[in-house]
C-alpha atoms as a PDB file:
ATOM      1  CA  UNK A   1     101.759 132.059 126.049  1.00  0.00           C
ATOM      2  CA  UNK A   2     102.015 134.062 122.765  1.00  0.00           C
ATOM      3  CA  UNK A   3     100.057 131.045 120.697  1.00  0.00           C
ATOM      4  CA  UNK A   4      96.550 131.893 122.490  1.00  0.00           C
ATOM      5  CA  UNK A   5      96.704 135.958 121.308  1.00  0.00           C
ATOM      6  CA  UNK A   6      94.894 135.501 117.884  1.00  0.00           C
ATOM      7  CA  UNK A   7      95.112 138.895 116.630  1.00  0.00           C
ATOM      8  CA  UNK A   8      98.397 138.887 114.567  1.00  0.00           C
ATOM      9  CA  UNK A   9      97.199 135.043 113.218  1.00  0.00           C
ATOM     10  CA  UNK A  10      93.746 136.151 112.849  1.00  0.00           C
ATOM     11  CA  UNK A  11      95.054 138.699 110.646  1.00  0.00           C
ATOM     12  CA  UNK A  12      97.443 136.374 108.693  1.00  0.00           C
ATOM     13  CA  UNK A  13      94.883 134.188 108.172  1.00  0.00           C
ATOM     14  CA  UNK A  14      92.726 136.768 106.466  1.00  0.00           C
ATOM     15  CA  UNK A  15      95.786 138.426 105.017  1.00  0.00           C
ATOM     16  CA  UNK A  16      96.374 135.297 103.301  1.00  0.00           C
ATOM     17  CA  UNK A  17      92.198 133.930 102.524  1.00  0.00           C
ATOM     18  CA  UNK A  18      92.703 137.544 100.264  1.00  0.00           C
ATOM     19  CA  UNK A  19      96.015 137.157  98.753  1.00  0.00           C
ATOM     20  CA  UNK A  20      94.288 133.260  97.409  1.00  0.00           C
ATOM     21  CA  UNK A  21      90.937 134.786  96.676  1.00  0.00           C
ATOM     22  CA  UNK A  22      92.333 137.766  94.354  1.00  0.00           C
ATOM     23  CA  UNK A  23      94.960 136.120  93.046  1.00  0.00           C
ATOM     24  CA  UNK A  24      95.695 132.801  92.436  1.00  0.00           C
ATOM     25  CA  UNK A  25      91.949 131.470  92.146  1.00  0.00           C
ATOM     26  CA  UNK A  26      91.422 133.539  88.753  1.00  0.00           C
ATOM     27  CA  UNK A  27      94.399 132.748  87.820  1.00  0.00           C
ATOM     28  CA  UNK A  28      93.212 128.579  87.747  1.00  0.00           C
ATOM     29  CA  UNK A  29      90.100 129.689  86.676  1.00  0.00           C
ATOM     30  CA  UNK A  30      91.424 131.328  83.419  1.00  0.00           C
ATOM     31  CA  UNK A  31      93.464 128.854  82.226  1.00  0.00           C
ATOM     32  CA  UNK A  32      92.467 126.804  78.838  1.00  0.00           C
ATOM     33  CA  UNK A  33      93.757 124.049  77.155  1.00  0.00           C
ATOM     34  CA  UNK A  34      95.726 124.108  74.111  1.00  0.00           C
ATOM     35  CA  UNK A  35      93.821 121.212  72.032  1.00  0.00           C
ATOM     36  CA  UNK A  36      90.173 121.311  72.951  1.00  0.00           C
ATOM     37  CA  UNK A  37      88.275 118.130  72.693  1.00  0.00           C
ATOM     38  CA  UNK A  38      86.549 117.571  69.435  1.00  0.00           C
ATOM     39  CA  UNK A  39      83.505 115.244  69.595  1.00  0.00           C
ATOM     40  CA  UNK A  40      84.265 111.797  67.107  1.00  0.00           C
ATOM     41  CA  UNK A  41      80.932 111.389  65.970  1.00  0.00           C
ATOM     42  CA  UNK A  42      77.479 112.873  66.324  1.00  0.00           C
ATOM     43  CA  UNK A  43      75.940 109.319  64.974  1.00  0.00           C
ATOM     44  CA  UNK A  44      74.538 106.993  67.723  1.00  0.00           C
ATOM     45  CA  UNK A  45      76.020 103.467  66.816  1.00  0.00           C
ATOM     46  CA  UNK A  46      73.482 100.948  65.868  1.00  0.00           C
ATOM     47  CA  UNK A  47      73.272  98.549  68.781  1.00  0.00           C
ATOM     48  CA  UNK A  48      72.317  94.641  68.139  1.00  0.00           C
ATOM     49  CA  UNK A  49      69.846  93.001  71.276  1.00  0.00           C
ATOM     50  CA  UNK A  50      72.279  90.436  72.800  1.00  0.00           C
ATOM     51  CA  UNK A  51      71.468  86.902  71.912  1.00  0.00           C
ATOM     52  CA  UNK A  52      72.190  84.095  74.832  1.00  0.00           C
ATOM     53  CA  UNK A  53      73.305  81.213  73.746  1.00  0.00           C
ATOM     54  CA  UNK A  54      71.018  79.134  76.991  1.00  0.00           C
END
């Protein structure tokens, strides 16, 4: 049964964990976005104590 041999997987496998570590993970990592977010406001909005009606 050729499916129990794990050398030729084994080395896919690692083959392939390189190939995704070298390439396409800085790849993500170095992508930006085009319109960065902005903060609105750096004023805290005055808050009112809520009244019940009870």
């Amino acid at each position: 049964m050729p499916q129990l041999n794990p050398s030729p997987w084994f080395a896919i496998l690692v083959f392939s964990w390189l190939v995704f570590l070298t390439i396409v993970v800085p790849k993500t990592l170095n992508h930006t976005f085009p319109n960065e977010p902005t903060p609105q406001s750096t004023q805290i909005p005055k808050t009112d104590p809520w009244t019940w009606p009870w």
